[in-house]
C-alpha atoms as a PDB file:
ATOM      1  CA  UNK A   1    -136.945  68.467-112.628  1.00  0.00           C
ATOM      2  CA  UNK A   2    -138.786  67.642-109.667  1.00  0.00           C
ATOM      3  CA  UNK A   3    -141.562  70.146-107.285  1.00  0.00           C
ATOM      4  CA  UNK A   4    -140.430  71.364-103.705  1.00  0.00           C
ATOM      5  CA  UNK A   5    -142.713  72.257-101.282  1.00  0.00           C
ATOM      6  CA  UNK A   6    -141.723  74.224 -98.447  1.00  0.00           C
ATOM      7  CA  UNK A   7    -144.029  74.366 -95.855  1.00  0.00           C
ATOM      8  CA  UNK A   8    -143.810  76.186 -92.357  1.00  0.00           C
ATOM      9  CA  UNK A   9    -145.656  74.876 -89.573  1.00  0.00           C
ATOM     10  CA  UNK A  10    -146.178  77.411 -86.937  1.00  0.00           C
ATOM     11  CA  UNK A  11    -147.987  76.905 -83.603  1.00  0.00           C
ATOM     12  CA  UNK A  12    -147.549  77.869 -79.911  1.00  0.00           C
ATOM     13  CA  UNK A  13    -145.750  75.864 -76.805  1.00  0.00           C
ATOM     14  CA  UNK A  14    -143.950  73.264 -79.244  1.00  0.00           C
ATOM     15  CA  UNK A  15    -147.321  72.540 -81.005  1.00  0.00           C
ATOM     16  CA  UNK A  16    -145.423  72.855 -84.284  1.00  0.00           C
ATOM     17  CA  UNK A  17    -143.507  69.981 -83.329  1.00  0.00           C
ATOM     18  CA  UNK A  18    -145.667  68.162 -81.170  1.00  0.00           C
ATOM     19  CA  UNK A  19    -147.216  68.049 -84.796  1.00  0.00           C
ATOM     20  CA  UNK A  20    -144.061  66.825 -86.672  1.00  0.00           C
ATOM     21  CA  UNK A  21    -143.558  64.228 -83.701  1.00  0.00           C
ATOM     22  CA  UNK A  22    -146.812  62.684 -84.331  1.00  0.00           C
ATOM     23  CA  UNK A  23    -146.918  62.636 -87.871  1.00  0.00           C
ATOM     24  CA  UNK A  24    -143.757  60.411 -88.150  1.00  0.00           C
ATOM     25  CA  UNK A  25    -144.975  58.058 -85.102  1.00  0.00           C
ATOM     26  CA  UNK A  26    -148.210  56.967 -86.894  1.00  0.00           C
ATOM     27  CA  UNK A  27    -146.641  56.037 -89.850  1.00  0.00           C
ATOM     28  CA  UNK A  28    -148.138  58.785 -91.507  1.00  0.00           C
ATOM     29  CA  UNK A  29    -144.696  60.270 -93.144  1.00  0.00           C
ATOM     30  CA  UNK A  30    -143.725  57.059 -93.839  1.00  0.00           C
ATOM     31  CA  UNK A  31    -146.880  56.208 -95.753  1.00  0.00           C
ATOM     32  CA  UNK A  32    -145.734  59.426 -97.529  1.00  0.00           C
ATOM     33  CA  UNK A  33    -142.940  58.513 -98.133  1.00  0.00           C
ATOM     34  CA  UNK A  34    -143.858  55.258 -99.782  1.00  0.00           C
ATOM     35  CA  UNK A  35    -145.947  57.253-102.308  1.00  0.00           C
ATOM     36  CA  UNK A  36    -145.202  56.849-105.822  1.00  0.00           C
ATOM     37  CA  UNK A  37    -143.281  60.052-107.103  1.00  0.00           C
ATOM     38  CA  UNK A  38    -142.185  61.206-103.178  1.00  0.00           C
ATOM     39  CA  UNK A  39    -138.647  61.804-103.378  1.00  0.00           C
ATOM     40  CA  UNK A  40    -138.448  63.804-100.109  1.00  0.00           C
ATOM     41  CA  UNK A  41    -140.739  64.583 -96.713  1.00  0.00           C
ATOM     42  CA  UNK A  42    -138.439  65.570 -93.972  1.00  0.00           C
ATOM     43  CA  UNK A  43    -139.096  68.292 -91.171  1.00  0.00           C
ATOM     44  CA  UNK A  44    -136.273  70.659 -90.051  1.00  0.00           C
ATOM     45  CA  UNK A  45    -136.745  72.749 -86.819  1.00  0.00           C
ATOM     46  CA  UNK A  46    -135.716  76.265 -86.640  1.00  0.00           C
ATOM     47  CA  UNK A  47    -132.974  77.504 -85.355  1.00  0.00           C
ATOM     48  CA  UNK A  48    -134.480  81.147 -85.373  1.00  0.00           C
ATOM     49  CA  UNK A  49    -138.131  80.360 -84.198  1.00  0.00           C
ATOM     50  CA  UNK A  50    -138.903  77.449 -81.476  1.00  0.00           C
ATOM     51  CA  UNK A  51    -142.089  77.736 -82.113  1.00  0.00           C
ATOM     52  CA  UNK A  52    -141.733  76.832 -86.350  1.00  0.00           C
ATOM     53  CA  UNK A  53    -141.195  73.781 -88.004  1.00  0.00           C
ATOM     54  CA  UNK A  54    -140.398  73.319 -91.890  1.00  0.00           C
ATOM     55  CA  UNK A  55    -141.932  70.767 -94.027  1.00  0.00           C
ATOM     56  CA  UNK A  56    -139.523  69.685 -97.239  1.00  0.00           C
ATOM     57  CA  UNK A  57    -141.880  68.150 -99.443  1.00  0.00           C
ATOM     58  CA  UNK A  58    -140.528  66.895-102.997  1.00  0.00           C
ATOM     59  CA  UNK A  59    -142.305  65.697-105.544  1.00  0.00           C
ATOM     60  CA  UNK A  60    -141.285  64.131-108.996  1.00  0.00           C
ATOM     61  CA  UNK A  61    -144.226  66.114-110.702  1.00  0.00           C
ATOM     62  CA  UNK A  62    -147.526  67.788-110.480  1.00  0.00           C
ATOM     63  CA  UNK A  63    -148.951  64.534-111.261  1.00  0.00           C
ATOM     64  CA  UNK A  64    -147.470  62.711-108.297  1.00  0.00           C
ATOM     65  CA  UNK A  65    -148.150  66.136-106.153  1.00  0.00           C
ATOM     66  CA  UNK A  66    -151.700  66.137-107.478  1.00  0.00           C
ATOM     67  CA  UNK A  67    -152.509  61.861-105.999  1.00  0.00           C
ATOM     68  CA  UNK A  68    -150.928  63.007-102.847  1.00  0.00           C
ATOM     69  CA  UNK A  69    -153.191  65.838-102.232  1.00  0.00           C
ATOM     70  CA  UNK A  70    -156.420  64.064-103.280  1.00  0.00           C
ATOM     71  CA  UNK A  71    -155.116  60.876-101.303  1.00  0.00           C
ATOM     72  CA  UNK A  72    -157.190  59.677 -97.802  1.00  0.00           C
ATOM     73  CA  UNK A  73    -153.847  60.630 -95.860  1.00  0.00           C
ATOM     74  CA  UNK A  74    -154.722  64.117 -96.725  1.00  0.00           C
ATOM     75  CA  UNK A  75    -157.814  63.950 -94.137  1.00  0.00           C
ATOM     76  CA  UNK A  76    -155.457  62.792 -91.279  1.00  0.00           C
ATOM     77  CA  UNK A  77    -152.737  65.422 -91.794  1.00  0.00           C
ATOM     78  CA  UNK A  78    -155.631  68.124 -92.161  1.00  0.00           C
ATOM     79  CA  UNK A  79    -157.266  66.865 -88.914  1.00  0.00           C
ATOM     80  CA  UNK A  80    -153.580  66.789 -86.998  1.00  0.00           C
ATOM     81  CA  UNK A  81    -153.363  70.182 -88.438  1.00  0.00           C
ATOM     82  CA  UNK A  82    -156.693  71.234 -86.930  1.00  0.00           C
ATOM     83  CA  UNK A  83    -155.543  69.380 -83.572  1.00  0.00           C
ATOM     84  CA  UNK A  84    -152.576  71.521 -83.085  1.00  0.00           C
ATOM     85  CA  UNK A  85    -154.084  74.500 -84.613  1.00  0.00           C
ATOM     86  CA  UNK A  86    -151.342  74.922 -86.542  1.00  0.00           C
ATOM     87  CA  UNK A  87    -150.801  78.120 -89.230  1.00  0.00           C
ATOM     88  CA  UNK A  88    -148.854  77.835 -92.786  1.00  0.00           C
ATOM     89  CA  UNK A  89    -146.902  79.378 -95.361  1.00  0.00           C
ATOM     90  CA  UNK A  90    -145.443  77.730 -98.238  1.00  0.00           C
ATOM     91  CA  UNK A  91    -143.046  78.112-100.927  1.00  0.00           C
ATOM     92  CA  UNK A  92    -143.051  76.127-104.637  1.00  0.00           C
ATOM     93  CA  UNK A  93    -140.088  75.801-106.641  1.00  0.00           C
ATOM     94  CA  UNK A  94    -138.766  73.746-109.231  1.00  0.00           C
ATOM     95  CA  UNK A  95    -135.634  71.588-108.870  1.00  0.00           C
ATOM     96  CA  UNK A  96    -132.961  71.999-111.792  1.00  0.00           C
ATOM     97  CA  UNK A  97    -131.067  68.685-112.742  1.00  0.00           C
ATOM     98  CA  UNK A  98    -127.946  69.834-112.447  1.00  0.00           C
ATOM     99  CA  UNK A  99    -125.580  72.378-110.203  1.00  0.00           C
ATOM    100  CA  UNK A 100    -123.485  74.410-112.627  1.00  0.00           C
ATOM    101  CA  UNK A 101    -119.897  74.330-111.953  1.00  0.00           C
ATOM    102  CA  UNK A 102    -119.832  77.411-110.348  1.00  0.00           C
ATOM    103  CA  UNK A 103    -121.939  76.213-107.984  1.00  0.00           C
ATOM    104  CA  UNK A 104    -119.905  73.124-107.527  1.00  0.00           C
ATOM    105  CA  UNK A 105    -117.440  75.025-106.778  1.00  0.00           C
ATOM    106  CA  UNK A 106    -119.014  75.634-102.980  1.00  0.00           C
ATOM    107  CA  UNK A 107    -119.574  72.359-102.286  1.00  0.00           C
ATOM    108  CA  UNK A 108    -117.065  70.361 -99.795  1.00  0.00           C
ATOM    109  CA  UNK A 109    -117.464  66.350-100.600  1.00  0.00           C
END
């Protein structure tokens, strides 16, 4: 079991991803990345709305989750937030270990 945060960046004139862009060139997501417990920080533009960007965020529990959010890097992503006055909305779920064969059944490999 693992946490997923889904977060959606939205700003005006590309700010979302002005946002994304600088996050990953001043080695903040990789500093993220290199967290103990991160198993997953990736942003996905979408196809539907230029102007949001989505944040998959994985954690392997509230523990890890938890020494993100209280970690320094939390200041810098809050002030690039501020920067590109950015707006959110997240989703939480819970990862399940395994895909049932049904499931399975969908995927192409």
């Amino acid at each position: 079991m693992a946490l997923v945060m889904q977060l959606y960046y939205t700003g005006k004139n590309g700010d979302a991803r002005r946002f994304a862009e600088e996050m990953t060139s001043t080695g903040v997501v990789g500093r993220i990345r290199a967290e103990e417990g991160n198993l997953c920080y990736s942003y996905f533009t979408s196809m539907d709305d230029p102007e949001t960007v989505l944040l998959v965020d994985m954690w392997r529990d509230q523990e890890a989750l938890d020494h993100h959010h209280a970690s320094p890097m939390m200041g810098e992503i809050m002030k690039l937030r501020e920067k590109y006055d950015l707006h959110m909305r997240a989703e939480r779920c819970v990862t399940d270990d395994a895909l049932s064969e049904h499931d399975q059944a969908f995927l192409r490999k």
